[in-house]
C-alpha atoms as a PDB file:
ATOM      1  CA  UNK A   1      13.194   5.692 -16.972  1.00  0.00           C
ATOM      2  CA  UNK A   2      14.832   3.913 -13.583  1.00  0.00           C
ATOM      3  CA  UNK A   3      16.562   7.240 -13.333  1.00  0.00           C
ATOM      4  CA  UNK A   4      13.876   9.678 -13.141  1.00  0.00           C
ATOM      5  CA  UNK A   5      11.838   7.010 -11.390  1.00  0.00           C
ATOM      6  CA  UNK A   6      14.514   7.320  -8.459  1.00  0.00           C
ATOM      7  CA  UNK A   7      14.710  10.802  -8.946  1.00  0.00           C
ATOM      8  CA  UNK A   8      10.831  11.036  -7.768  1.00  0.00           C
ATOM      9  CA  UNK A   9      10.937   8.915  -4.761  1.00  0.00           C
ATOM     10  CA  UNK A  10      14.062  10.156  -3.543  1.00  0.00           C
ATOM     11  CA  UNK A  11      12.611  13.604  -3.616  1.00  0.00           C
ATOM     12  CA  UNK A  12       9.253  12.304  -1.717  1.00  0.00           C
ATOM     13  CA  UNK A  13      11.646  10.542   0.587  1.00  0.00           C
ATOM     14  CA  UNK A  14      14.118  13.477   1.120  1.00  0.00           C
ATOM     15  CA  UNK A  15      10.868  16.385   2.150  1.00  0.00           C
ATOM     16  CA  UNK A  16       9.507  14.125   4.393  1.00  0.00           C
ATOM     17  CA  UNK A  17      12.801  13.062   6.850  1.00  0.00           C
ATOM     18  CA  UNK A  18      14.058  16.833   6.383  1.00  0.00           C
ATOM     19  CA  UNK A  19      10.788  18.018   7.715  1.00  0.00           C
ATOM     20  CA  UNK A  20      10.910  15.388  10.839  1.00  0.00           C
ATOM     21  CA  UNK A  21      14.517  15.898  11.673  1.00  0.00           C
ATOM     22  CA  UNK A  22      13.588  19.531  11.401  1.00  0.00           C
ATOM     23  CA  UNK A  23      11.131  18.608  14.133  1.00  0.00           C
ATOM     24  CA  UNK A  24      12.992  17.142  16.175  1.00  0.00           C
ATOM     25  CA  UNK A  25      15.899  19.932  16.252  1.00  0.00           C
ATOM     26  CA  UNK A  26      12.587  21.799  16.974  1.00  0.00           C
ATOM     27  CA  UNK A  27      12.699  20.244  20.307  1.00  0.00           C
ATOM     28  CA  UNK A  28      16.392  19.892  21.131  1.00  0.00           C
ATOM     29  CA  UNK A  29      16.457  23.321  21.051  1.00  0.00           C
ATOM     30  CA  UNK A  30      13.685  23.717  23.946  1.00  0.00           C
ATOM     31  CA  UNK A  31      15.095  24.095  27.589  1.00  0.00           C
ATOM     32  CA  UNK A  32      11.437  23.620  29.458  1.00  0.00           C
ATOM     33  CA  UNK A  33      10.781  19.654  29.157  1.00  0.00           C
ATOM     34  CA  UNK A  34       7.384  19.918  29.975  1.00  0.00           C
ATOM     35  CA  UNK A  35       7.239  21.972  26.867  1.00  0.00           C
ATOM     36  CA  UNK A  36       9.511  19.527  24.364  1.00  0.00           C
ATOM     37  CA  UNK A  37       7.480  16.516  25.608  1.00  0.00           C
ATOM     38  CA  UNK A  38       4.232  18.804  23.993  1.00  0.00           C
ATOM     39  CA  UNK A  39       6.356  19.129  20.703  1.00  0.00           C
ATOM     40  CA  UNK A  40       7.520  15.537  20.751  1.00  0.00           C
ATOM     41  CA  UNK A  41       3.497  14.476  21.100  1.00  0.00           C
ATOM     42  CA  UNK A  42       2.825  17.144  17.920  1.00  0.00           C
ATOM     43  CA  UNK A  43       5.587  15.445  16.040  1.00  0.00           C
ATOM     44  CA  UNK A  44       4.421  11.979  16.365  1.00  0.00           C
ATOM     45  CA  UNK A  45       1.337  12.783  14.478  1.00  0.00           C
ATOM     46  CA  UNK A  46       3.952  14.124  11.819  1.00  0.00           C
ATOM     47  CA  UNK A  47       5.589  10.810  12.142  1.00  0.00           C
ATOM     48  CA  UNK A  48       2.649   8.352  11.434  1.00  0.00           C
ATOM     49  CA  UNK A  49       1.106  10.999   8.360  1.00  0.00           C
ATOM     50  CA  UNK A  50       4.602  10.741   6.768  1.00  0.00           C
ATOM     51  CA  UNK A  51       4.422   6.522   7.465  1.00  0.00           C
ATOM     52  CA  UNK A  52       1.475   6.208   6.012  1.00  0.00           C
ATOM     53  CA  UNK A  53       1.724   8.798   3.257  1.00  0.00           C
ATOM     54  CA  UNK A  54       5.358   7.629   1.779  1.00  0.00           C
ATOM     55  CA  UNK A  55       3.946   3.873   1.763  1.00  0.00           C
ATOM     56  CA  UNK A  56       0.955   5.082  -0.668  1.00  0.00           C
ATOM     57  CA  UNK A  57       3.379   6.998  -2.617  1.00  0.00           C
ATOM     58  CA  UNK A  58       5.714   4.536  -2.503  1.00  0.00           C
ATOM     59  CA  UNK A  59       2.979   1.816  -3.989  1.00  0.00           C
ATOM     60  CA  UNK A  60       1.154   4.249  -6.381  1.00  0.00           C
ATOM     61  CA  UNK A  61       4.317   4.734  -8.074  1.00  0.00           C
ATOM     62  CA  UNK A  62       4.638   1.550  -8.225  1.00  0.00           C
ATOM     63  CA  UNK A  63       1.213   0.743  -9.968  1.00  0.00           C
ATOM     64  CA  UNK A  64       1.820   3.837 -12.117  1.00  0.00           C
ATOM     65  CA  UNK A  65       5.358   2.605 -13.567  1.00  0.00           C
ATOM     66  CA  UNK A  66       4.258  -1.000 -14.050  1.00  0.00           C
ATOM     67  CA  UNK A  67       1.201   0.178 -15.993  1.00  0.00           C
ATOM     68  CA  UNK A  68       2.941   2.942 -18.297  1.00  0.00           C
ATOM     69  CA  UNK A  69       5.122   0.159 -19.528  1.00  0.00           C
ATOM     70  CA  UNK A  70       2.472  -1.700 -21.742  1.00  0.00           C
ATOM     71  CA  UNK A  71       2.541  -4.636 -20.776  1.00  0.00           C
ATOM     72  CA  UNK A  72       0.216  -7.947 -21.744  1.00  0.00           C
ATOM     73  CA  UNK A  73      -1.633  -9.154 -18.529  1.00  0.00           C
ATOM     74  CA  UNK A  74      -0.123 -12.378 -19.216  1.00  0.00           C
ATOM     75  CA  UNK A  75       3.416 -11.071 -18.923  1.00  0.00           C
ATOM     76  CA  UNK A  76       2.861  -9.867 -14.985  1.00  0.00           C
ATOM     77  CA  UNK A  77       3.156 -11.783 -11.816  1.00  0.00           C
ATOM     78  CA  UNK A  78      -0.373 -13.433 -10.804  1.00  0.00           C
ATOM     79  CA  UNK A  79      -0.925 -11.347  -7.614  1.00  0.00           C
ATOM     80  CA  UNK A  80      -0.666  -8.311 -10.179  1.00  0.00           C
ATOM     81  CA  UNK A  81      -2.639 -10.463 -12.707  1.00  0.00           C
ATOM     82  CA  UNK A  82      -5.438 -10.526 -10.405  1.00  0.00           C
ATOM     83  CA  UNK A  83      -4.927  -6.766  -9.735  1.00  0.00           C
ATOM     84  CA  UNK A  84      -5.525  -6.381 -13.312  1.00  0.00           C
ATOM     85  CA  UNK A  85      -8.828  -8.328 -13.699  1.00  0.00           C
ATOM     86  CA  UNK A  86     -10.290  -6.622 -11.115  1.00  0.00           C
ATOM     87  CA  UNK A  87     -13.330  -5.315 -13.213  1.00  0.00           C
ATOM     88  CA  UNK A  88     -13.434  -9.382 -14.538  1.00  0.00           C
ATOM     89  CA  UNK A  89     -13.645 -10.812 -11.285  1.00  0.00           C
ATOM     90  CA  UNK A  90     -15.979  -8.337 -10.440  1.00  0.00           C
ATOM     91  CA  UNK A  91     -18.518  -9.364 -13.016  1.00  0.00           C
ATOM     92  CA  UNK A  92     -17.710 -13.024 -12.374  1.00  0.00           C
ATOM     93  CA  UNK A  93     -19.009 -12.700  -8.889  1.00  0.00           C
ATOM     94  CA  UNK A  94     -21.747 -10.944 -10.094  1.00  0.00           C
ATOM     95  CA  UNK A  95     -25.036 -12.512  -8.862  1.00  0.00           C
ATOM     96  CA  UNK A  96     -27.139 -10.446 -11.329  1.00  0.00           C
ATOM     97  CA  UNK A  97     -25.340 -11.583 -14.354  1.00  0.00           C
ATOM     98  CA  UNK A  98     -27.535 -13.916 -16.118  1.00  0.00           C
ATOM     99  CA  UNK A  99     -26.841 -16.138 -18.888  1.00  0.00           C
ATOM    100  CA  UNK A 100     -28.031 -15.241 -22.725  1.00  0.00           C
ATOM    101  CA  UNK A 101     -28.857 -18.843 -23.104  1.00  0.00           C
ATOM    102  CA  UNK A 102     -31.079 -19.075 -19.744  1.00  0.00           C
ATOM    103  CA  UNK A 103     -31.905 -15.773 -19.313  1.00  0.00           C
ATOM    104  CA  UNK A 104     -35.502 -16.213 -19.887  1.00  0.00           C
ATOM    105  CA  UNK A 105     -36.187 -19.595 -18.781  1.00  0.00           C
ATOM    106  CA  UNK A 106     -33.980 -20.174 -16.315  1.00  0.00           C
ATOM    107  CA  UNK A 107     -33.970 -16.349 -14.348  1.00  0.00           C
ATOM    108  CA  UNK A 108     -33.226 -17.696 -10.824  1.00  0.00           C
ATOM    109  CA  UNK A 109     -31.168 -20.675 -11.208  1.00  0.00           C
ATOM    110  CA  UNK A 110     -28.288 -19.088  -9.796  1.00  0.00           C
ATOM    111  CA  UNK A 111     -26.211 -22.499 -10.290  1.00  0.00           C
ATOM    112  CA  UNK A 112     -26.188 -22.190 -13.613  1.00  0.00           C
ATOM    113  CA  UNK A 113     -25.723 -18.993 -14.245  1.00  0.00           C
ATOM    114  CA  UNK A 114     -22.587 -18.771 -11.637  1.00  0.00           C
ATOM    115  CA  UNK A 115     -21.626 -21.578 -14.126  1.00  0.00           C
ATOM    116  CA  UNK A 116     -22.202 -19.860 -17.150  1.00  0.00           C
ATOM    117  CA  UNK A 117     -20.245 -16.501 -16.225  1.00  0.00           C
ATOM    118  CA  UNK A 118     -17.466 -19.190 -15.432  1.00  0.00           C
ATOM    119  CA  UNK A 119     -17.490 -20.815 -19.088  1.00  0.00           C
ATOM    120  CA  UNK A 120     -17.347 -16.918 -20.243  1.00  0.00           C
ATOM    121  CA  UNK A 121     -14.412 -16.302 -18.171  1.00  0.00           C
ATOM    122  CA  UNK A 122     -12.365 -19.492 -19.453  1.00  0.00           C
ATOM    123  CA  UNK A 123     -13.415 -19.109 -23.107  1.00  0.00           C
ATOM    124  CA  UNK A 124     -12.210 -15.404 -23.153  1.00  0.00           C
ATOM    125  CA  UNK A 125      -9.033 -15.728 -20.829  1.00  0.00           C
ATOM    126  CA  UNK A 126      -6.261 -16.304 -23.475  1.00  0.00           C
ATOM    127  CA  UNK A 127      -8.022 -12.651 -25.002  1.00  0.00           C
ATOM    128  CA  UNK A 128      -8.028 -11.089 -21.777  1.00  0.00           C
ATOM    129  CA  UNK A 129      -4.417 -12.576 -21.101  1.00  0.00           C
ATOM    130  CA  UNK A 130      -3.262 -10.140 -24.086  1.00  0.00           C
ATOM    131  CA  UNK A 131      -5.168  -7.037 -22.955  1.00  0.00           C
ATOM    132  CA  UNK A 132      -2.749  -4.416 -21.456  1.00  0.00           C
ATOM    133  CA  UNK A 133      -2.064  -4.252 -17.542  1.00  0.00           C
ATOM    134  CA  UNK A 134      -3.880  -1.632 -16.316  1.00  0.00           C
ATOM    135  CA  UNK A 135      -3.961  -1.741 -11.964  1.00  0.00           C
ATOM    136  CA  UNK A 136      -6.119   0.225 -10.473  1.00  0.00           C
ATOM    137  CA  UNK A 137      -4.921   2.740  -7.706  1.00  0.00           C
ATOM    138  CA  UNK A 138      -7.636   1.360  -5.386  1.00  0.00           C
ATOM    139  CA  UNK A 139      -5.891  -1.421  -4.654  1.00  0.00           C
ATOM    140  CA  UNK A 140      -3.774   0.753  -2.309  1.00  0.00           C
ATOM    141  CA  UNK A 141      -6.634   1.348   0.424  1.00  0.00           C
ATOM    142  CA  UNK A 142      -5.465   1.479   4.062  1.00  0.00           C
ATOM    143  CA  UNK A 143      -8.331   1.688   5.611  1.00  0.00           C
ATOM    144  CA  UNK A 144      -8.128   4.753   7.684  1.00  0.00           C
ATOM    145  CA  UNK A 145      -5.035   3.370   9.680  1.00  0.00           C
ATOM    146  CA  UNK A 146      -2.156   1.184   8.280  1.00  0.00           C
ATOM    147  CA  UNK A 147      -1.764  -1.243  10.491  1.00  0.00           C
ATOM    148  CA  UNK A 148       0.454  -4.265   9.906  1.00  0.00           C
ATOM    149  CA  UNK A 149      -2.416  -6.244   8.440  1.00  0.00           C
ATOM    150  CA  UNK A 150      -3.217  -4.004   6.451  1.00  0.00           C
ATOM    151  CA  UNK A 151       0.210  -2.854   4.817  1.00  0.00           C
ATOM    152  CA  UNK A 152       0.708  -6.482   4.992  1.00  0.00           C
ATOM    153  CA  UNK A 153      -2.641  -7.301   2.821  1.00  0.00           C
ATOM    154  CA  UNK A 154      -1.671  -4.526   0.023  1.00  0.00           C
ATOM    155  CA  UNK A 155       2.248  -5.997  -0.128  1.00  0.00           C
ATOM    156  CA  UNK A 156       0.180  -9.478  -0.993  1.00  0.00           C
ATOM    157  CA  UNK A 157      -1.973  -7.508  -3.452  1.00  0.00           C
ATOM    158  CA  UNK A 158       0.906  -6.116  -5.336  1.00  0.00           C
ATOM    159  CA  UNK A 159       2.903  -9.304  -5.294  1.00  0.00           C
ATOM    160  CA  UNK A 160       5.324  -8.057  -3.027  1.00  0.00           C
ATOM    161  CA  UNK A 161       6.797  -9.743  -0.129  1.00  0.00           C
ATOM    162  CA  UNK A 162       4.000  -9.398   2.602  1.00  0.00           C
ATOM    163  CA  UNK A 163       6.477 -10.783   5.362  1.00  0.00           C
ATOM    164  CA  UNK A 164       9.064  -7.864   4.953  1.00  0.00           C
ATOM    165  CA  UNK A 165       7.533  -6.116   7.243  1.00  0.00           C
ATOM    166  CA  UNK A 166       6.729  -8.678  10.491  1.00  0.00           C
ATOM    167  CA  UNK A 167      10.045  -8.131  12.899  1.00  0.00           C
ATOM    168  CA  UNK A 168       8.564  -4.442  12.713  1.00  0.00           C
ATOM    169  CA  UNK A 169       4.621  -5.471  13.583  1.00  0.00           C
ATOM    170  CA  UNK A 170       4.769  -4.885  17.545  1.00  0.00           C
ATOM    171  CA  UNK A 171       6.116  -1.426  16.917  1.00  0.00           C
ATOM    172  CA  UNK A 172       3.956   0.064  13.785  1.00  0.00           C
ATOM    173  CA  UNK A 173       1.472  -1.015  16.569  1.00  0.00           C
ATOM    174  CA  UNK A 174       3.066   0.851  18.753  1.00  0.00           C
ATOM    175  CA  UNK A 175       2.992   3.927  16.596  1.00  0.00           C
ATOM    176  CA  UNK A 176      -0.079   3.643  15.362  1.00  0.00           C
ATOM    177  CA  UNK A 177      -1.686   3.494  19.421  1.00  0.00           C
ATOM    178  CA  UNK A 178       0.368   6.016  20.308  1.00  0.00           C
ATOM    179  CA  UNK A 179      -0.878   8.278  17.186  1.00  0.00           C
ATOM    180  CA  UNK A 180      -4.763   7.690  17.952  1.00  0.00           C
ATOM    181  CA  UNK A 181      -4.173   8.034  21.336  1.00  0.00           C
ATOM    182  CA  UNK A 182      -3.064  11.572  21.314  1.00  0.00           C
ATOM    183  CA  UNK A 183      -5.435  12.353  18.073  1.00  0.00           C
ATOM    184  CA  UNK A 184      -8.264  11.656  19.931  1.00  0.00           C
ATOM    185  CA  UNK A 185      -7.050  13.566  23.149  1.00  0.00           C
ATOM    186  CA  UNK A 186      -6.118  10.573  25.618  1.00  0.00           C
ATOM    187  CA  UNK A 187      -3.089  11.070  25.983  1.00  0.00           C
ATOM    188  CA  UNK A 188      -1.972  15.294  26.551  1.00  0.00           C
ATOM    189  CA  UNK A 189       0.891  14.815  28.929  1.00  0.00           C
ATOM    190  CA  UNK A 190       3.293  14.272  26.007  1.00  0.00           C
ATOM    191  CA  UNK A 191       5.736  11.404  25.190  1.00  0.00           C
ATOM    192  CA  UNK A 192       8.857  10.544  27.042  1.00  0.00           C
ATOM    193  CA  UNK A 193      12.629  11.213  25.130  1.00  0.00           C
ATOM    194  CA  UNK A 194      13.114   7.367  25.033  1.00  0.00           C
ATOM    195  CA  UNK A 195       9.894   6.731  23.528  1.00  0.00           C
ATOM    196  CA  UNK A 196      10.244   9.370  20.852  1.00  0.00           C
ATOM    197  CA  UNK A 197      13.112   7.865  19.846  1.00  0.00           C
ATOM    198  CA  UNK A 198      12.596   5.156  19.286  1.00  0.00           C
ATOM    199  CA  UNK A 199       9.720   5.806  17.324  1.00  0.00           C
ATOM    200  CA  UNK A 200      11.385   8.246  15.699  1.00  0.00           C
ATOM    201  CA  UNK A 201      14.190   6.079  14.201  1.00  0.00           C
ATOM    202  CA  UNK A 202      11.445   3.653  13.500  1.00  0.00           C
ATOM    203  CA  UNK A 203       9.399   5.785  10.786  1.00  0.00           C
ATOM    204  CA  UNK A 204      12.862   6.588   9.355  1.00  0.00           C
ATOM    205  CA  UNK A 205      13.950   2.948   9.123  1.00  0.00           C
ATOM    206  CA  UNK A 206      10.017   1.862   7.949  1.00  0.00           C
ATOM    207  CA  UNK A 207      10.445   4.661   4.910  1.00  0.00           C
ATOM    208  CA  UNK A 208      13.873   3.888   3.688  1.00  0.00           C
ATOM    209  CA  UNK A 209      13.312   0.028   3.711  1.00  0.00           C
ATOM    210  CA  UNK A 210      10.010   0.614   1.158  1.00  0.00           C
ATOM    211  CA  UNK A 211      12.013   2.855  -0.906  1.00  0.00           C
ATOM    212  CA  UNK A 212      14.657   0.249  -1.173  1.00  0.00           C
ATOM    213  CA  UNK A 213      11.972  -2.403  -1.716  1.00  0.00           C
ATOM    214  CA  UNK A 214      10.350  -0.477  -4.302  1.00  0.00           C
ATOM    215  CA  UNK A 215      12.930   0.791  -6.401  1.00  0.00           C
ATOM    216  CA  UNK A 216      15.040  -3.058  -6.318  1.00  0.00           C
ATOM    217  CA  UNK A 217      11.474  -4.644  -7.741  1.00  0.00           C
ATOM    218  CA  UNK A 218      11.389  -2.063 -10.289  1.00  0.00           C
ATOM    219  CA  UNK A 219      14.948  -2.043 -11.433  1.00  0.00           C
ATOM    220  CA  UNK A 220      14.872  -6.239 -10.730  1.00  0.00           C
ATOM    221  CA  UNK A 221      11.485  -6.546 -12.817  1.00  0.00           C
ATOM    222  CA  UNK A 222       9.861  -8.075 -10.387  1.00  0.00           C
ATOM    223  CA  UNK A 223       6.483  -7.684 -11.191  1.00  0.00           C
ATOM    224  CA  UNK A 224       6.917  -9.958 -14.289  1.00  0.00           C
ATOM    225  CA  UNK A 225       5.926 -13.497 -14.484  1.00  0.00           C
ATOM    226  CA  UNK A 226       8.939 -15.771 -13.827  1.00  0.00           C
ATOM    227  CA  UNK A 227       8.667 -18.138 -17.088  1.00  0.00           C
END
C-alpha cells in the first residue's frame, strides 16, 4: 500500500515541477527582457496554482489513506478524532436540539438542553469511540488563498505539525501578494530575474517538504494515538 501510495504523489509531484521548470526554460530561451519579465509574471500564477493545488492533494490523500484503513475512532490521534466527529460536534452545538425528556415542558431552556445533548454525547462516546474513522474532505478548505494561517490551521486540523511551515511565512506571503497582485492587474510590468527566483525555488522547496511530510506520517503511522 506505502508503495503505490508513493507512486501517486510522486507522480502529482513530478507533472507539476516538470511543467514549471518547463516554464522557466520558456523564458531562458527569450532574448527581449521586457518580454521574459511578461512570461516570468504568467509563470508565477503557475507557481502559486501548483502551491496551493499539491498541498490539497497532498492532504486529501492523506484523509483518503487514513480512512481506507478501517480504523476505530479511538485508535487515531485526537486532532483526527475530532476530524472524525465532525457531524457529532455538529449536533452537540446544535441550539435546536431539544431534549426528549424536556422537550415539551421545558422548549426554551436552552441550559438544559445544551446540558442534555452533553449527557448524550458522554453516554454514547465509548460507542462512537468504536465507529470507523471516516474524515471528511472538507476539512481541507483554504479559503480562496492559502495563506500561512490558513495552511497552518488545516496542518492543526489533521494533527500535523502546524509549525513546519513558519521560517517560510514571510515568503508564502510574498507569493501569495505577488500572485493577487498581478491576477487582479496591479502589477503588468512583470517581475524582476531575482525575484522570480527566488520564488521560484521557493514553490519547489514548499512542495517537496509536504511530500516528505506526508509520506514519513504515513509510513511512521502518525495519525495513530500514541498509547
Amino acid at each position: 500500500m506505502i508503495v503505490a501510495i508513493w507512486a501517486e504523489i510522486e507522480e502529482e509531484f513530478t507533472w507539476r515541477i516538470d511543467e514549471l521548470r518547463i516554464l522557466r526554460n520558456q523564458i531562458e530561451q527569450l532574448n527581449n527582457e521586457d518580454s521574459k519579465r511578461i512570461l516570468r509574471r504568467s509563470t508565477l500564477l503557475m507557481m502559486y496554482a501548483h502551491f496551493e493545488g499539491f498541498f490539497k492533494f497532498s492532504f486529501h490523500l492523506y484523509i483518503k489513506t487514513i480512512n481506507q484503513k478501517n480504523l476505530p475512532c479511538g485508535e487515531v490521534n485526537t486532532h483526527l478524532l475530532v476530524s472524525a466527529f465532525n457531524d457529532i460536534f455538529k449536533d452537540l452545538r446544535n441550539p435546536s436540539s431539544k431534549s426528549r425528556i424536556f422537550s415539551r415542558a421545558l422548549p426554551d431552556d436552552g441550559k438544559l438542553h445544551s446540558l442534555a445533548r452533553s449527557v448524550e454525547f458522554l453516554d454514547n462516546l465509548q460507542l462512537n469511540l468504536t465507529r470507523t474513522v471516516s474524515i471528511p474532505e472538507s476539512v481541507v478548505d483554504t479559503e480562496s488563498n492559502l495563506k500561512p494561517v490558513v495552511l497552518k490551521k488545516i496542518l492543526f486540523m489533521l494533527g500535523l505539525d502546524y509549525e513546519m511551515f513558519s521560517d517560510e511565512q514571510s515568503d508564502i506571503n510574498r507569493l501569495l501578494s505577488v500572485r493577487n497582485k498581478i491576477a487582479h492587474g496591479e502589477s503588468r510590468s512583470g517581475l524582476e530575474k531575482s525575484d522570480f527566483n527566488k520564488l521560484y525555488d521557493l514553490t519547489f522547496s514548499l512542495l517537496r517538504t509536504i511530500k516528505t511530510k506526508i509520506m514519513s506520517s504515513i509510513t511512521k503511522e502518525e495519525f495513530k494515538k500514541v498509547p
